[in-house]
Protein backbone atom coordinates (compact mmCIF):
# COMPACT_ATOMS: atom_id res chain seq x y z
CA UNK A 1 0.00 0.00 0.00
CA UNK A 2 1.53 3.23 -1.08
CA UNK A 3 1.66 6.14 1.49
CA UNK A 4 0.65 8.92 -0.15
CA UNK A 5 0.82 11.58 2.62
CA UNK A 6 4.94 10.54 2.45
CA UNK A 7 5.05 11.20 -1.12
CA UNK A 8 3.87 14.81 -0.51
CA UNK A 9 6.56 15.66 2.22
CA UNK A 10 9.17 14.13 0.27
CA UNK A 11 8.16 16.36 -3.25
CA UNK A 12 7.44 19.16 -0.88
CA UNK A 13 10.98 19.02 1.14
CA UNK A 14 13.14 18.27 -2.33
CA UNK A 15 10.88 21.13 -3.94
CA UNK A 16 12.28 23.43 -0.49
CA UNK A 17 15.84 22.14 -1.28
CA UNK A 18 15.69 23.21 -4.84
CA UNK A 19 14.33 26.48 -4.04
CA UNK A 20 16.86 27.20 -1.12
CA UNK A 21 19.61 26.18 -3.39
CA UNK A 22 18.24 28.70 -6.59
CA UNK A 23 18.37 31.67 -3.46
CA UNK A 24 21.72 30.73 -2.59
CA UNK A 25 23.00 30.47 -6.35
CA UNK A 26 21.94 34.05 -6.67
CA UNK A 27 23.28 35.29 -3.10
CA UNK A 28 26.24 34.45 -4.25
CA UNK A 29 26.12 35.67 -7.87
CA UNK A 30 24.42 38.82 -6.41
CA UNK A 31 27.04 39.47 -3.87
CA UNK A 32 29.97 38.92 -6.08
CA UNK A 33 28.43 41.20 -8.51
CA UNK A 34 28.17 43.89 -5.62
CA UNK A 35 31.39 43.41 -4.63
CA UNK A 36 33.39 43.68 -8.33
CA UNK A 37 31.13 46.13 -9.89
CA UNK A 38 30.95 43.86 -12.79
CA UNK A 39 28.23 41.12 -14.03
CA UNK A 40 29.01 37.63 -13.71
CA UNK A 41 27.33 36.34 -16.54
CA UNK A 42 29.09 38.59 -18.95
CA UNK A 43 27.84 36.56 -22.08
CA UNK A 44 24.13 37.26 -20.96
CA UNK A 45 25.31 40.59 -20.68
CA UNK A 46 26.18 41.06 -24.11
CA UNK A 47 24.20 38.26 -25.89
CA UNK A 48 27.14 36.05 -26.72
CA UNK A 49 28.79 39.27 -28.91
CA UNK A 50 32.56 39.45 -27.39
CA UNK A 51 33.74 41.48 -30.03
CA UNK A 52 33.62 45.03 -28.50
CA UNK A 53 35.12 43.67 -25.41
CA UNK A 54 38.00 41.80 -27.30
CA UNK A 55 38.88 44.87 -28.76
CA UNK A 56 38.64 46.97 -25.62
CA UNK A 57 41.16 44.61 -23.62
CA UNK A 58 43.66 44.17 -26.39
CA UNK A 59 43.73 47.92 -26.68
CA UNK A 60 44.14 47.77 -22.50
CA UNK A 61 46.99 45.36 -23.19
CA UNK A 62 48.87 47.43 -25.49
CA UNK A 63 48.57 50.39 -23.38
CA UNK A 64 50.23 48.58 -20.53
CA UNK A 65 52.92 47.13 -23.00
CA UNK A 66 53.77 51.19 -23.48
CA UNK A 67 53.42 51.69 -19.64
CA UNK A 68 56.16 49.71 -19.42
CA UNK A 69 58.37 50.50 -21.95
CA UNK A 70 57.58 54.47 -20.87
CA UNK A 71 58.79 53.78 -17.40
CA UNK A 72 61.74 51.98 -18.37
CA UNK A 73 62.44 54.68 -21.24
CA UNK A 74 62.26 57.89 -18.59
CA UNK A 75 64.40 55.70 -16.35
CA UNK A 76 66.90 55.63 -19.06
CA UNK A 77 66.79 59.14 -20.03
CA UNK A 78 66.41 60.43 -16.77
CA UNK A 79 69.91 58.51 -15.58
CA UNK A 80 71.60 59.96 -19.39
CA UNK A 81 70.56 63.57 -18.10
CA UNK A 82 71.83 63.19 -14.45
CA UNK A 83 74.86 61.97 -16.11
CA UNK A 84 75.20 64.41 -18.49
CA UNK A 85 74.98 67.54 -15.69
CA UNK A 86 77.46 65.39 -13.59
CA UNK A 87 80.32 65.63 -16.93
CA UNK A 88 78.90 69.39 -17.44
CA UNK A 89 79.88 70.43 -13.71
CA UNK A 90 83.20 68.58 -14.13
CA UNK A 91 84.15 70.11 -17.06
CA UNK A 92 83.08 73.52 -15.84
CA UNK A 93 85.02 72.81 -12.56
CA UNK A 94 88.05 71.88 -14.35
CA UNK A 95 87.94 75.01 -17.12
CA UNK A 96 87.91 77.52 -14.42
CA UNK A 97 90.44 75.88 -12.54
CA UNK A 98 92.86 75.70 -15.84
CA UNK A 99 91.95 79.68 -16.65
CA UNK A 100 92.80 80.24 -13.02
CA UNK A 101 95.34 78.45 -12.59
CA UNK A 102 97.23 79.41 -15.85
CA UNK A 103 97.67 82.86 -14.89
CA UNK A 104 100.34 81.36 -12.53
CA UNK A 105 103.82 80.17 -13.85
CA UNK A 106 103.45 78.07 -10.80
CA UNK A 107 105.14 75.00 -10.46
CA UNK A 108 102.30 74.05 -7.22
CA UNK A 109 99.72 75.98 -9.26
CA UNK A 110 100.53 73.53 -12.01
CA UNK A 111 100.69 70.05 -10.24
CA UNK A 112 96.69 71.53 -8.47
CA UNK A 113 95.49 72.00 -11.77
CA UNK A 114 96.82 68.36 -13.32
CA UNK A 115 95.64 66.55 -10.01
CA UNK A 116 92.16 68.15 -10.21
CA UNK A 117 91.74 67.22 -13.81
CA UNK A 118 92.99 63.77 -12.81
CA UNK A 119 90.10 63.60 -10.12
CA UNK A 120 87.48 65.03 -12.52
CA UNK A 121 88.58 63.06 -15.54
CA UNK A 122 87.76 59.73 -13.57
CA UNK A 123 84.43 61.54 -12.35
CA UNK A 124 83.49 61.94 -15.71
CA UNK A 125 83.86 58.47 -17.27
CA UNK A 126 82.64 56.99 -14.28
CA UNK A 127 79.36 58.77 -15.07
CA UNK A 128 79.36 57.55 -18.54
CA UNK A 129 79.87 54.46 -17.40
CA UNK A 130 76.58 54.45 -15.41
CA UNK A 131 73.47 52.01 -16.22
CA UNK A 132 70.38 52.53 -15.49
CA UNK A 133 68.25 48.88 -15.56
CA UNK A 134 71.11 47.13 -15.72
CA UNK A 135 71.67 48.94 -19.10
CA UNK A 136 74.75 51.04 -19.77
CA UNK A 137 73.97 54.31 -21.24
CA UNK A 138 76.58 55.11 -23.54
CA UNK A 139 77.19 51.74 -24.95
CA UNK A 140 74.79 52.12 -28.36
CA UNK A 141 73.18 48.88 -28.32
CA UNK A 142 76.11 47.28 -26.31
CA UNK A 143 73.98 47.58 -23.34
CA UNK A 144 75.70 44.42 -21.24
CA UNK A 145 78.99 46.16 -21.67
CA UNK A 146 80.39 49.51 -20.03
CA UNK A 147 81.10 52.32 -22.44
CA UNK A 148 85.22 53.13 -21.12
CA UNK A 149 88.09 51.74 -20.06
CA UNK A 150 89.35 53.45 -16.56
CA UNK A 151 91.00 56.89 -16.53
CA UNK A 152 94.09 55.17 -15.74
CA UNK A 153 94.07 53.56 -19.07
CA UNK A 154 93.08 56.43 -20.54
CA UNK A 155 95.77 58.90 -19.47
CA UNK A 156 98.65 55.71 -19.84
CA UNK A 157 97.98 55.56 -23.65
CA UNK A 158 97.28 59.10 -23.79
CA UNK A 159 101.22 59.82 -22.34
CA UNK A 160 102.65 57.59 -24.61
CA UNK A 161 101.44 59.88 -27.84
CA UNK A 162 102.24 63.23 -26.41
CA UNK A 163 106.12 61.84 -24.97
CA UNK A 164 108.94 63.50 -27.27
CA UNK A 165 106.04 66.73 -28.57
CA UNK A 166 107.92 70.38 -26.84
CA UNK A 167 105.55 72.50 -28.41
CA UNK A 168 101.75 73.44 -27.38
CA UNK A 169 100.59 72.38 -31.20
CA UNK A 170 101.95 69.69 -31.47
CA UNK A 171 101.07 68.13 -27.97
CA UNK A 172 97.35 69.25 -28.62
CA UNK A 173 97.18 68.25 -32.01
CA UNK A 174 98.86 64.71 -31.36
CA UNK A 175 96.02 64.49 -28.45
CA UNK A 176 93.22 65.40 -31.30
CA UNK A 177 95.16 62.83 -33.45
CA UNK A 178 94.82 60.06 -31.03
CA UNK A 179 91.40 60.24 -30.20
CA UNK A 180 89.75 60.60 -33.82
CA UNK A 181 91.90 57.70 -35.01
CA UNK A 182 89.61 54.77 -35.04
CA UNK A 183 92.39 52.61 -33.79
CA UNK A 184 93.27 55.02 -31.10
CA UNK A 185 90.64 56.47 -28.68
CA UNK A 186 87.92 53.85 -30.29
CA UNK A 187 89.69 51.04 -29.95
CA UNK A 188 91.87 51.52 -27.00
CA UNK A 189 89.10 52.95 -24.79
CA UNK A 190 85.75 52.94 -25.81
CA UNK A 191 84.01 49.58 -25.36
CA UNK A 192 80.70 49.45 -26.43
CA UNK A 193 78.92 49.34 -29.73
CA UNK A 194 79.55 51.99 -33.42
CA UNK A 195 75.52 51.33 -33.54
CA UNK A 196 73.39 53.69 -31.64
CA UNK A 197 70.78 52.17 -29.41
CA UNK A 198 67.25 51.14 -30.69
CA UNK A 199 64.24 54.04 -30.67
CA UNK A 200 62.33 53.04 -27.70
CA UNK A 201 58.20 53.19 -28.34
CA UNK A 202 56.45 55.20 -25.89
CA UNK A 203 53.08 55.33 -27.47
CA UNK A 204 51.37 53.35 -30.50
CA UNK A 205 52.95 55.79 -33.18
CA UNK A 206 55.49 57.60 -31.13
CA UNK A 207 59.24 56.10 -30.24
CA UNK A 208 62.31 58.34 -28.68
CA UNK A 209 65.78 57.56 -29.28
CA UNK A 210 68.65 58.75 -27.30
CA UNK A 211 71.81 58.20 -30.13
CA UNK A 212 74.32 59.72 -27.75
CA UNK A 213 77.56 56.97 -27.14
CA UNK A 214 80.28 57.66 -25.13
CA UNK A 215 81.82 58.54 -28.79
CA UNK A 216 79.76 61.79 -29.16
CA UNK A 217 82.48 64.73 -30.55
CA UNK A 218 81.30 66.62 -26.96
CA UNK A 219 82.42 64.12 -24.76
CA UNK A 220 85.32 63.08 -26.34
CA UNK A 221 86.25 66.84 -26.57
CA UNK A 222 85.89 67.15 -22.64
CA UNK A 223 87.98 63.97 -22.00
CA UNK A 224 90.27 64.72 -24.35
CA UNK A 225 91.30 68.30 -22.88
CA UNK A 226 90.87 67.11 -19.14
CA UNK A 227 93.19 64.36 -19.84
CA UNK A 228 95.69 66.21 -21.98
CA UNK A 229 95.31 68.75 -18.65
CA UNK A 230 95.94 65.64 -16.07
CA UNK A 231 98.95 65.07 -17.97
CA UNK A 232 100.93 68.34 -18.34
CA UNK A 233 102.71 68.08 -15.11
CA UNK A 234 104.26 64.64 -14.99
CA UNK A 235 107.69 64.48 -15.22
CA UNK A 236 108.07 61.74 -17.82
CA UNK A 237 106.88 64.29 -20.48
CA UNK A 238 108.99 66.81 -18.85
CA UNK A 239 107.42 70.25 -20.10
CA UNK A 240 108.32 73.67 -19.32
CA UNK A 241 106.17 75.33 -17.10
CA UNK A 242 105.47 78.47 -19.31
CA UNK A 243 104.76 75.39 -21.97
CA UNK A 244 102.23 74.53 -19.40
CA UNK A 245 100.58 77.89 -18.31
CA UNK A 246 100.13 78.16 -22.21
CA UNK A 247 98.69 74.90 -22.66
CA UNK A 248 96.34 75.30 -19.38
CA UNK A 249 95.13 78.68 -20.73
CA UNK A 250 94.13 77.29 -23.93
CA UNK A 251 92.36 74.05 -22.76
CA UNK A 252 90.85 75.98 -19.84
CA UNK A 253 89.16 78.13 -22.74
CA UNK A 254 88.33 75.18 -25.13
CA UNK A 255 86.89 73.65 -22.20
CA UNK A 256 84.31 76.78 -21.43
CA UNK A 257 83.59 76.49 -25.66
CA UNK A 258 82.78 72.53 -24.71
CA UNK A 259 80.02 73.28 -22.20
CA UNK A 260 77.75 74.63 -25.19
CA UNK A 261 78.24 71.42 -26.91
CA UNK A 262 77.30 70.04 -23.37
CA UNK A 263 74.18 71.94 -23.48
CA UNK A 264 72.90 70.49 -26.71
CA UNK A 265 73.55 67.35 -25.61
CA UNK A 266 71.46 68.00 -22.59
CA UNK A 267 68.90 69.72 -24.41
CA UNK A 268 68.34 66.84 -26.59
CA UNK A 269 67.83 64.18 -23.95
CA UNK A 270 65.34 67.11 -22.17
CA UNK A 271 63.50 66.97 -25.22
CA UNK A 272 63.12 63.42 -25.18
CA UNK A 273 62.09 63.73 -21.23
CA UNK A 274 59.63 65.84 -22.60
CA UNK A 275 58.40 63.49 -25.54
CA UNK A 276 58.19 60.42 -22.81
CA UNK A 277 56.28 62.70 -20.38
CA UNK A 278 54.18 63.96 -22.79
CA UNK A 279 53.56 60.28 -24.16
CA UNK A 280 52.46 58.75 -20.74
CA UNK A 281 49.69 61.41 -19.98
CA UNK A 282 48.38 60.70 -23.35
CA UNK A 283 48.86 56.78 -22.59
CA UNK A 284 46.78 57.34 -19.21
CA UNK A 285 44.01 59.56 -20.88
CA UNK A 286 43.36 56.64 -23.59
CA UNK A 287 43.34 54.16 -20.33
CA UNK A 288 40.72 56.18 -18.41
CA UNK A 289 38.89 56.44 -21.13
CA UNK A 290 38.88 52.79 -22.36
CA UNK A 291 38.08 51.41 -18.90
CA UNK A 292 35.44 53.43 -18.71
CA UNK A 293 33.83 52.00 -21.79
CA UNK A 294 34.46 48.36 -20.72
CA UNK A 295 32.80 49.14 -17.26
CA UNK A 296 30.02 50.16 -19.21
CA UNK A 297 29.45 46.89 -20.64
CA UNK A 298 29.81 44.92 -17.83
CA UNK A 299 29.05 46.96 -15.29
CA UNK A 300 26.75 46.08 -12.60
CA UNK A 301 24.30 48.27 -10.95
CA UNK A 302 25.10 48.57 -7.46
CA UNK A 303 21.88 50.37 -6.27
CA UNK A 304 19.81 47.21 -8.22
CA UNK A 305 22.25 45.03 -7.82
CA UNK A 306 21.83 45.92 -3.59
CA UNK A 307 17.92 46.04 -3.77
CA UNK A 308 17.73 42.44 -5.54
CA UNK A 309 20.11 41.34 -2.75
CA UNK A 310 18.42 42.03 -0.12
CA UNK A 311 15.01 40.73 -1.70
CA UNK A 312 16.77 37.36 -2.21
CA UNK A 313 18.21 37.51 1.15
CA UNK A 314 14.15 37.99 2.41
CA UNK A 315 13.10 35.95 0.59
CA UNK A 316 15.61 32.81 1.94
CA UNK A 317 15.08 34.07 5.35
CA UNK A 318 11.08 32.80 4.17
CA UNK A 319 12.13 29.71 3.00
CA UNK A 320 13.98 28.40 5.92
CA UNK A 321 11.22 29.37 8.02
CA UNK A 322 8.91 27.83 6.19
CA UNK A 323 11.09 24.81 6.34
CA UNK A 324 11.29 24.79 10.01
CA UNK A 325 7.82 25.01 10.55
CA UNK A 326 6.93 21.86 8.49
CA UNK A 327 9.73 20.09 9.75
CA UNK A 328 7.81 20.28 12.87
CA UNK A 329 4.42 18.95 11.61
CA UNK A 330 3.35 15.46 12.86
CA UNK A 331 -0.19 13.63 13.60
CA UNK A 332 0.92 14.05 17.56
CA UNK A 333 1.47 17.75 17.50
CA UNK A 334 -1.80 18.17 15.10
CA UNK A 335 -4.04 16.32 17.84
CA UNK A 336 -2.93 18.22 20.76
């Protein structure tokens, strides 16, 4: 005989479970949806059409592919310009020490000036020398390698061309010599790369480049007379000291010329600062505005989204209490 009265209770409770499982599905699809901002069932959202959204996020992806590359290329040129004003204040140290200093037919004045150029000559390639990202700046696309030898090496082969010259043209034109010959200063010194280093992209149609090696006519000028300055007193090349108040007066004064050259220099890696600057606010602009569009289309409602919440939540509340109260049904409880 089939017991028809269990029947009901058992479709009614599996009818209770369903329902309190549907109210929980939704509490939690409800709640996450609060929570993100965003729908969960993004396909319902847009009827199975991800095209827009595709195209949104690979536009998001490129933009972060420049947010890298535009932090890594103000990095760079930030480090080239602090460089850069290091060798300018060095050379301007050491060219109004040498103008100074050559007024004197000193032999102390003489051995100052040569030990300050000494100092500033190894404060100068030590800048050049400087990475930034565990790239070297003035290596062209030699970036693994630093750009110079030391100042030591430097002023050893230097002293080797200028022994046996007695005269201030000759000295200065055998230093000149030396370090445009491509198997001189180039190849004795200067370690890194003839090719200058890759434009780096900032934006989808913008790239800056920063072509400066440790090559560049400026620098080379600056190192050149510093060194040739560093040299003038030691007694292997054994120069007269009015030989050397000459020579100090006249690098001294090409050294105040090299500053200008200095300042272009500078002035083109502030442009590029300028460029990469520029770049990234455009960069962030395009990401604002982007974002904004692919919140739009997936974007949940939080004031609905909070009101259906709360219904559910009522409405569960309902469900278990209706549960509790037929748990408690029996024949006993009916006849009391």
């Amino acid at each position: 005989m089939i017991n028809f009265t269990s029947i009901g209770d058992l479709a009614r409770g599996m009818r209770l479970q369903t329902r309190s499982v549907e109210l929980r599905n939704q509490i939690e699809t409800l709640s996450y949806e609060l929570v993100s901002g965003k729908v969960q069932d993004v396909s319902g959202r847009l009827d199975g059409d991800y095209s827009h959204l595709l195209d949104l996020d690979r536009s998001l992806s490129r933009l972060d592919a420049f947010k890298v590359s535009t932090a890594e290329a103000r990095l760079f040129t930030d480090a080239t310009q602090l460089s850069l004003t290091t060798v300018n204040d060095s050379v301007d140290e050491v060219a109004a020490t040498l103008l100074s200093f050559g007024t004197s037919n000193q032999a102390v004045s003489h051995e100052n000036a040569s030990a300050l150029a000494r100092n500033e000559l190894d404060t100068i390639m030590s800048a050049l020398n400087q990475r930034a990202g565990g790239r070297s700046l003035y290596s062209g696309t030699a970036t693994d390698v630093s750009p110079l030898a030391s100042a030591d090496t430097l002023l050893s082969a230097l002293e080797g061309e200028l022994s046996g010259h007695t005269s201030a043209v000759d000295i200065r034109q055998a230093a000149e010599d030396w370090f445009n010959d491509p198997a001189g200063f180039d190849a004795v010194i200067y370690q890194g790369s003839d090719t200058a280093l890759a434009p780096m992209q900032v934006s989808e149609n913008e790239s800056v480049q920063i072509p400066i090696t440790a090559t560049d006519p400026a620098l080379k000028d600056a190192m050149r007379d510093i060194a040739v300055a560093a040299l003038l007193s030691d007694d292997a090349l054994n120069l007269p000291r009015d030989l050397r108040t000459s020579l100090f007066r006249q690098l001294g004064g090409d050294l105040a010329n090299t500053q200008n050259q200095l300042v272009n220099l500078r002035g083109q890696v502030g442009s590029a600062q300028a460029r990469i600057e520029q770049a990234a606010t455009r960069n962030s602009a395009a990401r604002t505005s982007l974002e904004f569009s692919r919140n739009e289309l997936i974007a949940a409602n939080p004031e609905e989204t909070a009101t259906k919440l709360q219904t559910v939540q009522v409405q569960l509340e309902s469900l278990y209490s209706v549960t509790v109260r037929n748990s408690n049904l029996s024949l006993v409880n009916f006849l009391r």
